[in-house]
Protein backbone atom coordinates (compact mmCIF):
# COMPACT_ATOMS: atom_id res chain seq x y z
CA UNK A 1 9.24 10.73 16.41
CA UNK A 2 6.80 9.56 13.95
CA UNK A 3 8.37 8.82 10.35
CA UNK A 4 5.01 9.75 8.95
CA UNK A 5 2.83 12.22 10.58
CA UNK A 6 -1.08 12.38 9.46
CA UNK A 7 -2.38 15.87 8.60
CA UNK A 8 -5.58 17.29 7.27
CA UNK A 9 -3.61 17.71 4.45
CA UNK A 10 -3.86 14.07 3.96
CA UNK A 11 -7.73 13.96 4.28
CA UNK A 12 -9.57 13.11 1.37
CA UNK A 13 -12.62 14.47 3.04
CA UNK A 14 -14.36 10.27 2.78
CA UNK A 15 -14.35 9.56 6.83
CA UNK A 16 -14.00 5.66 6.41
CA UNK A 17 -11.00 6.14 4.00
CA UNK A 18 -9.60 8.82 5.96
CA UNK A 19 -9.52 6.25 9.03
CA UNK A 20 -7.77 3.74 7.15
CA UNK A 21 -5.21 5.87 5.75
CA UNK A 22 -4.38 6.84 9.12
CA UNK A 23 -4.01 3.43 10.39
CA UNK A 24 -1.90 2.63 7.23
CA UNK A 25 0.45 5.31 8.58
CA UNK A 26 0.50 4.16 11.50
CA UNK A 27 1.33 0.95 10.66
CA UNK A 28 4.07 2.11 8.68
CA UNK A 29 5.45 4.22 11.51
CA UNK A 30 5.67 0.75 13.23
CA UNK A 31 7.49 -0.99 10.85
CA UNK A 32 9.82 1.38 10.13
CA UNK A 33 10.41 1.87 13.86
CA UNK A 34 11.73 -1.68 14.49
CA UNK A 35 14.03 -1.51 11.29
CA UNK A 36 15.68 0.96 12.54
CA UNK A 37 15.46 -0.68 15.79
CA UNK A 38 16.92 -3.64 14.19
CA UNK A 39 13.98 -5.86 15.44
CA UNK A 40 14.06 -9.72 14.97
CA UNK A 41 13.79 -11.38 11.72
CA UNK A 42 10.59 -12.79 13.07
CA UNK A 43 8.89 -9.38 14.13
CA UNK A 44 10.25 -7.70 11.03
CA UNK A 45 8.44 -10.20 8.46
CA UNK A 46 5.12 -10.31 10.74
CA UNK A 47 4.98 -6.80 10.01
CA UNK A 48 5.72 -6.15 6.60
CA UNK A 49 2.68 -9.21 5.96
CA UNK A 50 0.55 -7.13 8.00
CA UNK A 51 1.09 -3.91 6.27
CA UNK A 52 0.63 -5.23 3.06
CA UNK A 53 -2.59 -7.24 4.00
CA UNK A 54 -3.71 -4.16 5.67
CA UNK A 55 -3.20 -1.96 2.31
CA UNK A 56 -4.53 -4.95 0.36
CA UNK A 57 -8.04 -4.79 2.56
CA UNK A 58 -7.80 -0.52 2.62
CA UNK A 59 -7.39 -0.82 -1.66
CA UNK A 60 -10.48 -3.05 -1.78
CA UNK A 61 -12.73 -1.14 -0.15
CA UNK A 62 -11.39 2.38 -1.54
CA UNK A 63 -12.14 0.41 -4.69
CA UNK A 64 -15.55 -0.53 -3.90
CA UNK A 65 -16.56 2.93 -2.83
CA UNK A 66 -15.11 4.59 -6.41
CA UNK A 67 -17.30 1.89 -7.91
CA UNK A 68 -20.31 2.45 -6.06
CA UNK A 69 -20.27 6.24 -7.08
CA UNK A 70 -19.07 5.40 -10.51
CA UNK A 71 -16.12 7.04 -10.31
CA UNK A 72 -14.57 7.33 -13.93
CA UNK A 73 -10.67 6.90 -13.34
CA UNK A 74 -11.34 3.72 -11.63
CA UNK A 75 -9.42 1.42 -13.63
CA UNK A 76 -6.25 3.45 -13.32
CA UNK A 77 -6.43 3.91 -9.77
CA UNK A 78 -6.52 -0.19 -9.46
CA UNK A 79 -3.62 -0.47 -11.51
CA UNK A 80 -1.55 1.69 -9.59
CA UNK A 81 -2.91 -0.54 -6.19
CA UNK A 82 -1.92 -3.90 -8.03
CA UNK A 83 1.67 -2.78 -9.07
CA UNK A 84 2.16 -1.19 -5.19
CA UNK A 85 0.97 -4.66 -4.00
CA UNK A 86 3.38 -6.49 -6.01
CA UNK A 87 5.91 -3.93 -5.23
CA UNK A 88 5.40 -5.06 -1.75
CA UNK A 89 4.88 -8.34 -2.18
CA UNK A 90 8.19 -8.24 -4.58
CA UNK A 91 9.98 -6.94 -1.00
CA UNK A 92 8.25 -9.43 1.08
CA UNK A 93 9.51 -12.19 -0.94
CA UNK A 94 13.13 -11.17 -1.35
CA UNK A 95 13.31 -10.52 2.45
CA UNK A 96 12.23 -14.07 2.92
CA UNK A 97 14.55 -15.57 1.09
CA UNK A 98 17.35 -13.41 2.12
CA UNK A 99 17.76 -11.34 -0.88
CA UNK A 100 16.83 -8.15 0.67
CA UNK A 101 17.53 -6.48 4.03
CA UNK A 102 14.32 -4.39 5.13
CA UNK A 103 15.94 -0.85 5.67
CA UNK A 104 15.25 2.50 6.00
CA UNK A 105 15.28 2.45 2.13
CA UNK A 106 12.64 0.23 1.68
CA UNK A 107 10.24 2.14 4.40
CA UNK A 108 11.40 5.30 2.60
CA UNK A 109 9.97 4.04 -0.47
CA UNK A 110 6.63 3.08 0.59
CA UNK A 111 6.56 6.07 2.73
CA UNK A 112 7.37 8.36 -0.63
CA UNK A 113 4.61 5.96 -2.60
CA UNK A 114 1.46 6.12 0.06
CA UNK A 115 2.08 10.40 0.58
CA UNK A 116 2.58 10.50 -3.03
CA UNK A 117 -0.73 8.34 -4.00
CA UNK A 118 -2.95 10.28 -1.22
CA UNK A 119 -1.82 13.83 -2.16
CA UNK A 120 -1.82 12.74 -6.17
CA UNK A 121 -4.46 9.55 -7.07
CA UNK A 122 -6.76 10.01 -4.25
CA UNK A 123 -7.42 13.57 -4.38
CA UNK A 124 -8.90 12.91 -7.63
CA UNK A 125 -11.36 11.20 -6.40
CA UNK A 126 -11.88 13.34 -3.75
CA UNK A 127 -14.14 16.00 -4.47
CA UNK A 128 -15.87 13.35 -7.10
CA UNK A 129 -16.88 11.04 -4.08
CA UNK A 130 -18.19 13.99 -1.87
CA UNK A 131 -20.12 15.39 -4.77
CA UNK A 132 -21.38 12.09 -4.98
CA UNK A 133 -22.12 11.89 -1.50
CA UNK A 134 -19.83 10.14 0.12
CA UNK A 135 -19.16 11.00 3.84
């Protein structure tokens, strides 16, 4: 069973950002799916640098498409990105050098953040993109 299971409830109604949000989810469901599998040290870091590069790439270009259409709250929605990237990054490092353990906590967290920042950040932006027209 997924831990996270896309809806249309999720859908910001912006194909392209729809898509990656999905894969984001997805790519949480895998990592949190070999922590509780207790998966390899190896496996677990290779993931956790994948999601975060993934979410790094997905930020960018939700960013470039608010700018394009000239969406207003811009500058707040990058500075909730750049604290969940160091967030992450914060984790990454910590695992790495043994401080943390990746658990169910940690997925539980980023799972809470991304629903959280779809259903709250970017729904604001939302109808503003599609009245911009942005498919």
């Amino acid at each position: 069973m997924p831990f996270i299971e896309w809806s249309e409830s999720l859908s910001v109604g912006v194909k392209s950002i729809d898509e990656e949000h999905e894969q984001l989810i997805l790519l949480l469901n895998d990592f949190y799916q070999n922590i509780y599998q207790a998966s390899p040290y190896e496996k677990l870091i290779k993931l956790i640098v994948g999601l975060k590069d993934y979410t790094i790439t997905h930020f960018a270009h939700e960013e470039k498409i608010m700018e394009r259409y000239g969406y207003p709250n811009l500058p707040m929605h990058k500075k909730e990105h750049e604290k969940f990237i160091r967030t992450v990054e914060e984790f990454e490092a910590r695992y790495t050098s043994g401080r943390l353990l990746l658990t169910l906590e940690v997925t539980g967290f980023i799972k809470h953040w991304i629903i959280a920042h779809i259903m709250g950040t970017d729904k604001l932006y939302s109808d503003f993109l599609i009245e911009k027209g942005a498919k």
